[in-house]
C-alpha atoms as a PDB file:
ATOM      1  CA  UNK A   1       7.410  31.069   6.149  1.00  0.00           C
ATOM      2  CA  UNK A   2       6.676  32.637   9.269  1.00  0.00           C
ATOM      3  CA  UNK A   3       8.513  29.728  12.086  1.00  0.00           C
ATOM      4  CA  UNK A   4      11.524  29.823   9.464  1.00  0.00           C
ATOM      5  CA  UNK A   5      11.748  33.550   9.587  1.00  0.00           C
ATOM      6  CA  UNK A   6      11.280  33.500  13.391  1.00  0.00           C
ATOM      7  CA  UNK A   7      14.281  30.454  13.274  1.00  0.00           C
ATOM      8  CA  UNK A   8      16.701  32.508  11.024  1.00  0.00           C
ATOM      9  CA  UNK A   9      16.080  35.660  13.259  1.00  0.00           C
ATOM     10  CA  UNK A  10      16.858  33.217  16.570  1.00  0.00           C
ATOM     11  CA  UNK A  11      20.087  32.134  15.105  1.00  0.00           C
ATOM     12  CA  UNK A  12      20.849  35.550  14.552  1.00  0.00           C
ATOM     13  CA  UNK A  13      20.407  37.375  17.455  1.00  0.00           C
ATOM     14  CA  UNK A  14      21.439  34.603  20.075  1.00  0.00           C
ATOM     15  CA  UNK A  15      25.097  34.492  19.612  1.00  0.00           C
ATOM     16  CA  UNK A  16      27.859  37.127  20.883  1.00  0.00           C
ATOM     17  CA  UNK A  17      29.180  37.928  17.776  1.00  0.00           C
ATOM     18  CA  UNK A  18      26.591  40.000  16.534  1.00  0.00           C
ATOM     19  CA  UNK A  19      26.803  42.404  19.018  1.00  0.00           C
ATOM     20  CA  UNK A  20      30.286  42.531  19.173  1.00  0.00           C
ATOM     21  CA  UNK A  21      30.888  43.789  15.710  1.00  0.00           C
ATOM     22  CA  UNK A  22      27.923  46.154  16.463  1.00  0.00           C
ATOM     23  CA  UNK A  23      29.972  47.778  19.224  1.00  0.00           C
ATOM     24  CA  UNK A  24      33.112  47.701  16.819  1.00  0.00           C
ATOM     25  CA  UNK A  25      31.055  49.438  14.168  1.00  0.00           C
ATOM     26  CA  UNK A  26      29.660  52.338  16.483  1.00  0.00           C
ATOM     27  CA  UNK A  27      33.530  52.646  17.877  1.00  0.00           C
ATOM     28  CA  UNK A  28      34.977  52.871  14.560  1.00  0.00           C
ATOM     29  CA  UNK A  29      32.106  54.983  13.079  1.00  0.00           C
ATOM     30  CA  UNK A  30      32.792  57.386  15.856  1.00  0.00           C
ATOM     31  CA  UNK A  31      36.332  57.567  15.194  1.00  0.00           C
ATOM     32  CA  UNK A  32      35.709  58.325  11.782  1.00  0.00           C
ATOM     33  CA  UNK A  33      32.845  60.949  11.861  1.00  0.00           C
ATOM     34  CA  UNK A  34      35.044  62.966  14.019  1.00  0.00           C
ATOM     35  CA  UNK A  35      38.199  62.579  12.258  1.00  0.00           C
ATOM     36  CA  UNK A  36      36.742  63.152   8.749  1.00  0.00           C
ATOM     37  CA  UNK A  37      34.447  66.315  10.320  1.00  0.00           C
ATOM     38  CA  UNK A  38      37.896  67.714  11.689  1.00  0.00           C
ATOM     39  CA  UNK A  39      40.022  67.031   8.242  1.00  0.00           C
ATOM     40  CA  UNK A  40      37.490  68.365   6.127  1.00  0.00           C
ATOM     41  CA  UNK A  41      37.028  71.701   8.226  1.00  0.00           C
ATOM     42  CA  UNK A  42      40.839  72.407   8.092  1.00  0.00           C
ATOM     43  CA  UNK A  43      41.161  74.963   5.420  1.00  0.00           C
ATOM     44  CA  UNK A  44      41.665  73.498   2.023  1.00  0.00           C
ATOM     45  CA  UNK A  45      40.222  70.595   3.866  1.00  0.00           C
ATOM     46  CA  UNK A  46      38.079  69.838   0.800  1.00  0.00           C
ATOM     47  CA  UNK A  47      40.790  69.706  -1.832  1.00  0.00           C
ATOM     48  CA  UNK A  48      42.875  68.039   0.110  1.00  0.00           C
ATOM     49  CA  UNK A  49      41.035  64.549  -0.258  1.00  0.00           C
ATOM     50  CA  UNK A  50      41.625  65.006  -4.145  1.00  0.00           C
ATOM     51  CA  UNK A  51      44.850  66.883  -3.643  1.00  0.00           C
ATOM     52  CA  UNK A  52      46.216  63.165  -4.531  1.00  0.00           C
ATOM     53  CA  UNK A  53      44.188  62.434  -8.005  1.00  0.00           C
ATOM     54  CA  UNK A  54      45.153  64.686 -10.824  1.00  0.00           C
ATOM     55  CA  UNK A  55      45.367  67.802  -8.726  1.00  0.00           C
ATOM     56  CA  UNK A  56      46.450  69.876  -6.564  1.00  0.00           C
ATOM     57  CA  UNK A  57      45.086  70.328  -2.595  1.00  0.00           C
ATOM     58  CA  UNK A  58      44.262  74.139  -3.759  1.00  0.00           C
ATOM     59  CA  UNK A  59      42.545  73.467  -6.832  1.00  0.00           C
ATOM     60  CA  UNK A  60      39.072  72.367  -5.391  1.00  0.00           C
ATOM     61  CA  UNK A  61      37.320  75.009  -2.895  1.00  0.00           C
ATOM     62  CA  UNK A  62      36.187  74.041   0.274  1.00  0.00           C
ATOM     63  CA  UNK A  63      32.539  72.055   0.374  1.00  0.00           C
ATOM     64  CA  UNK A  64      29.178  73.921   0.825  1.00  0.00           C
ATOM     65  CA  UNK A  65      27.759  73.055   4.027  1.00  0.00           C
ATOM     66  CA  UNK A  66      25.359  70.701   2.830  1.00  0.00           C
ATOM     67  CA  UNK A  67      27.959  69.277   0.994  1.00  0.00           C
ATOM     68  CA  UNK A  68      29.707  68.682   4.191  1.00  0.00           C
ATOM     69  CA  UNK A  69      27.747  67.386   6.545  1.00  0.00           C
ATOM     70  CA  UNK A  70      26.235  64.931   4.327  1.00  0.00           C
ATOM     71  CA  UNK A  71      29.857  63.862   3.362  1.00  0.00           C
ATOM     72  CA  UNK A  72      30.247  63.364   6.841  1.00  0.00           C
ATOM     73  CA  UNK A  73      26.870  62.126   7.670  1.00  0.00           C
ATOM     74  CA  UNK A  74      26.918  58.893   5.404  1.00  0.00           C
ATOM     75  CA  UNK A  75      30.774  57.434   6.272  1.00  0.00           C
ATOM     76  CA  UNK A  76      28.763  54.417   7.303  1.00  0.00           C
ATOM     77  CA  UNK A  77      27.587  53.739   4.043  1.00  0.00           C
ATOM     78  CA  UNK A  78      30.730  54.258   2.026  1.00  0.00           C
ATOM     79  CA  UNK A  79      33.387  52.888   4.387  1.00  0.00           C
ATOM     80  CA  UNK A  80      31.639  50.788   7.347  1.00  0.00           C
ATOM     81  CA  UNK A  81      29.302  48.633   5.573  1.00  0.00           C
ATOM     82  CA  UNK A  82      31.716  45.358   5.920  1.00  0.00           C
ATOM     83  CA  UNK A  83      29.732  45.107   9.491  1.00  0.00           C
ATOM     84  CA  UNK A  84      26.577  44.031   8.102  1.00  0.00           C
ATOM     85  CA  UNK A  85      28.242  42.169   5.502  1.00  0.00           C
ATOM     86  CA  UNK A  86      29.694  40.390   7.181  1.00  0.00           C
ATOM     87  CA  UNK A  87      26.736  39.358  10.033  1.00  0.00           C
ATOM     88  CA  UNK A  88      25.131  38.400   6.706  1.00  0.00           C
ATOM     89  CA  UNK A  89      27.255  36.091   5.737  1.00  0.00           C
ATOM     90  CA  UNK A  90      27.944  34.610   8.869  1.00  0.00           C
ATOM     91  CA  UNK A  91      23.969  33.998   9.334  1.00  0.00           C
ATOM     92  CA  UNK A  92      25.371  31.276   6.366  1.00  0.00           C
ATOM     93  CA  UNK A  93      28.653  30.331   6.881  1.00  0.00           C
ATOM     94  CA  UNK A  94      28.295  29.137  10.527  1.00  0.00           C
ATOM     95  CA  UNK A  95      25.915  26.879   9.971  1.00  0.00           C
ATOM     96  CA  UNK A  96      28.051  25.062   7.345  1.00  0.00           C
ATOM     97  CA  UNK A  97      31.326  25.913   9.810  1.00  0.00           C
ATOM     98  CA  UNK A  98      28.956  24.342  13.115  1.00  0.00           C
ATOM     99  CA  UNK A  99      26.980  21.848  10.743  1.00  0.00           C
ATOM    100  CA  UNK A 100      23.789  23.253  12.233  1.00  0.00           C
ATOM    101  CA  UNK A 101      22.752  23.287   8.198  1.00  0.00           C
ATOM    102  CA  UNK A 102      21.865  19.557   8.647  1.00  0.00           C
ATOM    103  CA  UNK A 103      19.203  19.928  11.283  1.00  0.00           C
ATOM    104  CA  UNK A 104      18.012  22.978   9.594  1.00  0.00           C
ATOM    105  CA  UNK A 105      17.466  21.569   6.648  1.00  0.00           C
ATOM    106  CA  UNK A 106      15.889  18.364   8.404  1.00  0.00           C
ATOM    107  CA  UNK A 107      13.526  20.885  10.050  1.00  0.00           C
ATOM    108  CA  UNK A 108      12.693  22.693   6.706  1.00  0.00           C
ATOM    109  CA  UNK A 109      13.731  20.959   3.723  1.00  0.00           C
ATOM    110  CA  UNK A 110      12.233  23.560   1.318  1.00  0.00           C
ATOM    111  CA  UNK A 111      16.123  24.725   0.457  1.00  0.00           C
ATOM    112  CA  UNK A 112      14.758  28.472  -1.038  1.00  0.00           C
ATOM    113  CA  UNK A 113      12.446  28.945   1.801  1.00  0.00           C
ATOM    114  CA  UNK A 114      15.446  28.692   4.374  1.00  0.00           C
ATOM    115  CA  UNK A 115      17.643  31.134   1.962  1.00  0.00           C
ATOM    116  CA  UNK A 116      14.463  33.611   2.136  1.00  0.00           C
ATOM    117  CA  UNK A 117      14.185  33.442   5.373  1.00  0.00           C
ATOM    118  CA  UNK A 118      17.682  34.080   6.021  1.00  0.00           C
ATOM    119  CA  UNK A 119      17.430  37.080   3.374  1.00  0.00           C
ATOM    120  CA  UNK A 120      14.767  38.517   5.197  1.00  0.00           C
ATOM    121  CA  UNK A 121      15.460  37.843   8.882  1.00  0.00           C
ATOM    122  CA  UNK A 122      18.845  40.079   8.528  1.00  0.00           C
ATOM    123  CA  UNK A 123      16.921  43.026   7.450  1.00  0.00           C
ATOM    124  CA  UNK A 124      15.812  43.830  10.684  1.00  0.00           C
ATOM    125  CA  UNK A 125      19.384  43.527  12.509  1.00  0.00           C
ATOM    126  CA  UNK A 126      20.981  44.772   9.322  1.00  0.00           C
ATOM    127  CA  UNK A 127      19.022  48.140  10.049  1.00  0.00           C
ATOM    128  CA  UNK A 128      20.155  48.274  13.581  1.00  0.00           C
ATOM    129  CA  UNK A 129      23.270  48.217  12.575  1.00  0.00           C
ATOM    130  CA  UNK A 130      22.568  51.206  10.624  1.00  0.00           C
ATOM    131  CA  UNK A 131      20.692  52.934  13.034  1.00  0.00           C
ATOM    132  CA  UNK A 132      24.129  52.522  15.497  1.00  0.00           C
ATOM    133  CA  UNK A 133      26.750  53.003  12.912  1.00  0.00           C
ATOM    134  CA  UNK A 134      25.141  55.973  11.479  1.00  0.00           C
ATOM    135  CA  UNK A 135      24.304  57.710  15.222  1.00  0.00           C
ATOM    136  CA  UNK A 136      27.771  57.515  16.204  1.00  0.00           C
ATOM    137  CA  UNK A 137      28.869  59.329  12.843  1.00  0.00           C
ATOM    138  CA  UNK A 138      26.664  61.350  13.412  1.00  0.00           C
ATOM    139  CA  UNK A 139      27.330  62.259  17.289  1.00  0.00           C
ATOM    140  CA  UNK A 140      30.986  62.991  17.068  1.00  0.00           C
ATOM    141  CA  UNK A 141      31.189  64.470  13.052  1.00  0.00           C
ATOM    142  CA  UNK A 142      28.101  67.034  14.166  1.00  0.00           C
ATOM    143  CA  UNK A 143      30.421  67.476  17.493  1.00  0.00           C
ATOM    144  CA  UNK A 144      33.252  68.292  15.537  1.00  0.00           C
ATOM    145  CA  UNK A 145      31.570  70.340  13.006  1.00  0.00           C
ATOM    146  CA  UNK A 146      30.012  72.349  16.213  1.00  0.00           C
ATOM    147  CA  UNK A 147      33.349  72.726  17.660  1.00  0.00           C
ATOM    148  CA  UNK A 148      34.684  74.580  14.245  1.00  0.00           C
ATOM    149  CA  UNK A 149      32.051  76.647  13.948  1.00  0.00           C
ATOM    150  CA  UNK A 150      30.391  74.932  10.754  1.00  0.00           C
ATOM    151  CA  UNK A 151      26.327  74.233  10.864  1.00  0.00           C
ATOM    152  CA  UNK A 152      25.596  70.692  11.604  1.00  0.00           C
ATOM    153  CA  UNK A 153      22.271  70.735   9.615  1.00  0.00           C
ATOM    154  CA  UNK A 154      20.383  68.105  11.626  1.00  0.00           C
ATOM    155  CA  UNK A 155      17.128  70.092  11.177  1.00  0.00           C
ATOM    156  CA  UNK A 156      17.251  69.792   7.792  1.00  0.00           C
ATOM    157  CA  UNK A 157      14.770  67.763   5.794  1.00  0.00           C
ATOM    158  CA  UNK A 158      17.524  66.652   2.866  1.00  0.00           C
ATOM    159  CA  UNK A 159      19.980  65.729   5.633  1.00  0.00           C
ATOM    160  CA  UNK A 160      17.062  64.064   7.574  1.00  0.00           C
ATOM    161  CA  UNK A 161      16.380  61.659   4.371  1.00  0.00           C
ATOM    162  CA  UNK A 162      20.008  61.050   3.663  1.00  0.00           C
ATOM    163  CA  UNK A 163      20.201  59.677   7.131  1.00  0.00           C
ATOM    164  CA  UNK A 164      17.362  57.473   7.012  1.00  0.00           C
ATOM    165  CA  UNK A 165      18.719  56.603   3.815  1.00  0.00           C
ATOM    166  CA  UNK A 166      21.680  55.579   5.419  1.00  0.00           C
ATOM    167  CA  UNK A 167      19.961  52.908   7.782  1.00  0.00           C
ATOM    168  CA  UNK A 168      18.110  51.398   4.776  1.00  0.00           C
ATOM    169  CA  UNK A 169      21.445  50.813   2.679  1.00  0.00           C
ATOM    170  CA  UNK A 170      22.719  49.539   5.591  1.00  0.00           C
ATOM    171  CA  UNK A 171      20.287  46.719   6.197  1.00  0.00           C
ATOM    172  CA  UNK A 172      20.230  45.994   2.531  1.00  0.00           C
ATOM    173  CA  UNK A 173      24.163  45.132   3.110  1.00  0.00           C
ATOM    174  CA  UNK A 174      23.303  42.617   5.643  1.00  0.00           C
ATOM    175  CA  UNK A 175      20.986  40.912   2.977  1.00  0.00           C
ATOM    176  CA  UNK A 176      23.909  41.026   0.168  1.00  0.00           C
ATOM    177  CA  UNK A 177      26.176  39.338   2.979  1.00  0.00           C
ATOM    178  CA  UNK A 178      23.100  37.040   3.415  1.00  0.00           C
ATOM    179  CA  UNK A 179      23.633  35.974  -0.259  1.00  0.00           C
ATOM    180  CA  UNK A 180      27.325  36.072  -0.299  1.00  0.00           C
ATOM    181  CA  UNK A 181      27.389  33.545   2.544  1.00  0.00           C
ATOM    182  CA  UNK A 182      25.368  31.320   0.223  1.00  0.00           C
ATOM    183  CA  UNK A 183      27.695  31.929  -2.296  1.00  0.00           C
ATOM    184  CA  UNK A 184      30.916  31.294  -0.444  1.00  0.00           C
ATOM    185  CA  UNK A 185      30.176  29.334   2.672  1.00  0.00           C
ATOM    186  CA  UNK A 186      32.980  28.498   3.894  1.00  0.00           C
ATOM    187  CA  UNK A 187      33.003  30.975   6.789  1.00  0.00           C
ATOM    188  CA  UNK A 188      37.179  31.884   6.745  1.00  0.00           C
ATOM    189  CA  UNK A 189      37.424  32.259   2.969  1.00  0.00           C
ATOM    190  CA  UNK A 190      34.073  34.482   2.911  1.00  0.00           C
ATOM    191  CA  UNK A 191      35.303  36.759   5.516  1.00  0.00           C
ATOM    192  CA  UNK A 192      38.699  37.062   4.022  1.00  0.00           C
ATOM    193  CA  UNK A 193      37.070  37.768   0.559  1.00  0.00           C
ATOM    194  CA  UNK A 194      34.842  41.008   1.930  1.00  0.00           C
ATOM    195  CA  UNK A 195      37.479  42.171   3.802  1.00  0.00           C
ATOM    196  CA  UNK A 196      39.544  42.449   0.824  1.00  0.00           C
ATOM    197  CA  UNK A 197      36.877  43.542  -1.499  1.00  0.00           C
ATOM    198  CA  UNK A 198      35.294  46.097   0.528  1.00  0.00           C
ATOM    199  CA  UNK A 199      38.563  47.688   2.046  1.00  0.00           C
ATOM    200  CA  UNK A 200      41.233  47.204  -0.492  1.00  0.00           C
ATOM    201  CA  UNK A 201      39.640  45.723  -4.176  1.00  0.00           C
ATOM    202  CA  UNK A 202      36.623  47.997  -4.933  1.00  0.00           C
ATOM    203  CA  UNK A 203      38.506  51.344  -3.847  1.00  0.00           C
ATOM    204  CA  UNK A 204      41.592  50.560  -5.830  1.00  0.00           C
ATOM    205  CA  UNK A 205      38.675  49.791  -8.428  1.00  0.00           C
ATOM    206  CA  UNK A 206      37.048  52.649  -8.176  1.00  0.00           C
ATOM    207  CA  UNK A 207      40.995  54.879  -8.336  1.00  0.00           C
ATOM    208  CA  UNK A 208      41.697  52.826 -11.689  1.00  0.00           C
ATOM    209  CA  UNK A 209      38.337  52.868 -13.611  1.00  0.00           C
ATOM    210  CA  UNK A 210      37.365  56.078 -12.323  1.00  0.00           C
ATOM    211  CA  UNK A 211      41.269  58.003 -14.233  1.00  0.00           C
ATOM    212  CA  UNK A 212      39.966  56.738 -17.924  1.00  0.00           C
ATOM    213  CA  UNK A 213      37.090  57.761 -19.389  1.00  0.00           C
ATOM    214  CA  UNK A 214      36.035  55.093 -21.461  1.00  0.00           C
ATOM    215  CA  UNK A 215      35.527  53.009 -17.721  1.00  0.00           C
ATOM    216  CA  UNK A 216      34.264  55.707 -15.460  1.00  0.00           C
ATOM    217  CA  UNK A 217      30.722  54.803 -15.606  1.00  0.00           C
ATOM    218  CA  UNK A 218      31.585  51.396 -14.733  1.00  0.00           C
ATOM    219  CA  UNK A 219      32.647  52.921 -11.274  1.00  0.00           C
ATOM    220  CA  UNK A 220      28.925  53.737 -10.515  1.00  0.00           C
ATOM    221  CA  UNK A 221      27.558  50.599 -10.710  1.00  0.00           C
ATOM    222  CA  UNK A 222      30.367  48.622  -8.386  1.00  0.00           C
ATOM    223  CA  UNK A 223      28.458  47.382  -5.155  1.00  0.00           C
ATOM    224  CA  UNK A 224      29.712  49.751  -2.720  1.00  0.00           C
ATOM    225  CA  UNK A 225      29.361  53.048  -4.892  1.00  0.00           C
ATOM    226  CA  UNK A 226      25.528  52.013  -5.367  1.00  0.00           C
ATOM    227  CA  UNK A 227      25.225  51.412  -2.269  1.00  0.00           C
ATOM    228  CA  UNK A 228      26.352  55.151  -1.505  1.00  0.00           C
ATOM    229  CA  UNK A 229      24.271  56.205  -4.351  1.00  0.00           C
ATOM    230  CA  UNK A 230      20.928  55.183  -1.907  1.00  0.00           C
ATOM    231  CA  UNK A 231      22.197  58.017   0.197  1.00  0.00           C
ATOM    232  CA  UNK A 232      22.703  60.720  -2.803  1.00  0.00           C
ATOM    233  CA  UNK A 233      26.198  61.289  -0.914  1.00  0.00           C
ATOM    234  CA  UNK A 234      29.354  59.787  -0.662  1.00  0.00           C
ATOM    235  CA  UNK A 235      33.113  60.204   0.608  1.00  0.00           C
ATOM    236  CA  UNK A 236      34.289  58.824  -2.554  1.00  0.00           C
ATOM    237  CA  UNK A 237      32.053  61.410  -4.901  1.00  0.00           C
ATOM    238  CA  UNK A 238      33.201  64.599  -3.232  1.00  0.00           C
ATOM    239  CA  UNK A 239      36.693  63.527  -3.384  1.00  0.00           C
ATOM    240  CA  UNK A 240      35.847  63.709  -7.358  1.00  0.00           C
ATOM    241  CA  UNK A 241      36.373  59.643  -7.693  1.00  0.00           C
ATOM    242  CA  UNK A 242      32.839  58.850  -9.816  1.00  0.00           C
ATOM    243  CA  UNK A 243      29.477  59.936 -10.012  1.00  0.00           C
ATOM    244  CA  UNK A 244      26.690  58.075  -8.122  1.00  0.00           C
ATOM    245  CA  UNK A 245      23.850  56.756  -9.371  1.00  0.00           C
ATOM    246  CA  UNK A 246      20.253  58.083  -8.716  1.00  0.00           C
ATOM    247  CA  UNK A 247      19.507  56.605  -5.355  1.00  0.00           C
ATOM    248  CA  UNK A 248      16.876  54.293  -6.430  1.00  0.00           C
ATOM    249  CA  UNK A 249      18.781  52.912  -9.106  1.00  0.00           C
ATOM    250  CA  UNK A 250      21.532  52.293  -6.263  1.00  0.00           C
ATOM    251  CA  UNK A 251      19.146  50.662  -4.377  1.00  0.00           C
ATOM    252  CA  UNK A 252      17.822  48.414  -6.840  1.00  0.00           C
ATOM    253  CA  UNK A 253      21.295  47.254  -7.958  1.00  0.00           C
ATOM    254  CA  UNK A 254      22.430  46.436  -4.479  1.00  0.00           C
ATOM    255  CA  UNK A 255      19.347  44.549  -3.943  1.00  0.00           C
ATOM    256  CA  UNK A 256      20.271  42.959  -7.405  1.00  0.00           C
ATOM    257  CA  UNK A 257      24.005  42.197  -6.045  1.00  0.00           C
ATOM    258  CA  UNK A 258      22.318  40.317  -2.998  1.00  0.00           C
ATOM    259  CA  UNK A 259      19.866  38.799  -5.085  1.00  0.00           C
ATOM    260  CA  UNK A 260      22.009  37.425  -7.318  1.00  0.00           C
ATOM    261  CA  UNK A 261      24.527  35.580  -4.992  1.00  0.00           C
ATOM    262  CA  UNK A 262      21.551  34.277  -3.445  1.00  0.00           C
ATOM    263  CA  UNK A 263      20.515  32.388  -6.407  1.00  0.00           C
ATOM    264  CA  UNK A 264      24.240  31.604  -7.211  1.00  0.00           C
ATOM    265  CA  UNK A 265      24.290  29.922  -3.647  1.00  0.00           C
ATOM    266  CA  UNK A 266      20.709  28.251  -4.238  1.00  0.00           C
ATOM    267  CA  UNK A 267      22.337  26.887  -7.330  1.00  0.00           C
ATOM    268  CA  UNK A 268      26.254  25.650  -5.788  1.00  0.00           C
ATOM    269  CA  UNK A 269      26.650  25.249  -1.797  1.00  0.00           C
ATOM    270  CA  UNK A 270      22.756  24.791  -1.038  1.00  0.00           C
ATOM    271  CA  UNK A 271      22.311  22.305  -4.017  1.00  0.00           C
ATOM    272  CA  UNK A 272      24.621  19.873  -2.944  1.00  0.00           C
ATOM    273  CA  UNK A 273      23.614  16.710  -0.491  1.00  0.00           C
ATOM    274  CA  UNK A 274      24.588  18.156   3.015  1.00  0.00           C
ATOM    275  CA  UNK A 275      25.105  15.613   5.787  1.00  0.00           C
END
């Protein structure tokens, strides 16, 4: 187990791409924290995000400061997780793109050992991404949040965890996208699918199931809500779309979510006779 994992971390880590969508995520992370600390610090700044949903912008007082920071805090986890995701599933999909799956597979023809390996060698880079996506929301929201005169909380023990929190839903993402690449490896088709899931499907999801009541506890257990549920924060919950799940429950489902695609792909793309 060991030379595979030390293999699938290799393959990882000794391409361009990888870092390049780690510079995109800090860059767009940083946009965000600042943006979102600025909007939500504008009086009325906290109904505003549900002024659209049933309500209007003054109906919903402004967020405590906890509230707020950890709001701002955790953007990673609710709206930039598609980075790891999608280094996940491109640990997969470019070896069936490249057909570097042949000598793999020549080299270690135990088919589940390669698919653990691959699961477990994007932990580590899955939490660097987390560790960079969630220090540059952090850096310009607690800027921001400085600037208008709000506290930024960073010695805090419950904004502390949530943070830490935030890196380890973060590198669990990497391992769903891990499992999704099994699932779907054909590497266009597989990026095209998260991008539309993760951007455009699961928050229109979460909008729909989230206005009826007999559906709104669906909403909780959708992959990206549980994975902001690992946090105990979300953009999503303070804008009054869902409740989240306790975080360990989160974390066991999105771990469940990888899990399962995993064995979906063990069973379709990493079945069939690859030459």
């Amino acid at each position: 187990m060991i030379p595979a994992l030390r293999a699938e971390y290799r393959k990882l880590v000794t391409t361009r791409l990888w870092w390049v969508l780690l510079l995109c995520m800090a860059l767009y992370m940083a946009f965000l924290g600042g943006v979102m600390a600025f909007v939500l610090t504008q009086e009325g700044g906290g109904g505003a995000m549900t002024g659209g949903f049933g309500g209007g912008a003054d109906e919903m007082p402004p967020l405590p400061p906890e509230d707020l920071v950890r709001t701002v805090y955790t953007l990673a986890p609710a709206l930039g997780y598609v980075f790891p995701v999608i280094v996940g599933a491109l640990a997969v999909t470019n070896e069936f793109r490249h057909m570097t799956i042949t000598p793999t597979l020549l080299a270690e023809p135990r088919r589940s050992l390669v698919l653990g390996a691959k699961l477990v060698a994007s932990l580590p880079l899955g939490a660097l991404f987390g560790v960079v996506g969630t220090l540059a929301t952090v850096a310009t929201g607690a800027l921001v949040l400085a600037v208008r005169g709000e506290p930024v909380l960073l010695d805090d023990p419950d904004v502390l965890l949530t943070l830490a929190r935030s890196v380890l839903v973060l590198a669990v993402w990497a391992m769903v996208g891990v499992g999704f690449g099994a699932a779907m490896p054909n590497q266009v088709a597989a990026i095209v699918v998260l991008l539309a899931f993760t951007q455009f499907v699961e928050p229109l999801l979460r909008l729909f199931l989230g206005a009826f009541e007999p559906t709104e506890g669906i909403v909780r257990w959708l992959p990206g809500a549980a994975g902001e549920a690992v946090t105990g924060a979300s953009f999503y919950a303070s804008s009054g779309i869902g409740n989240l799940l306790p975080w360990w429950q989160g974390l066991l489902a999105l771990v469940g979510y990888g899990l399962l695609l995993a064995a979906l792909g063990r069973a379709t793309s990493l079945r069939r006779d690859i030459s």
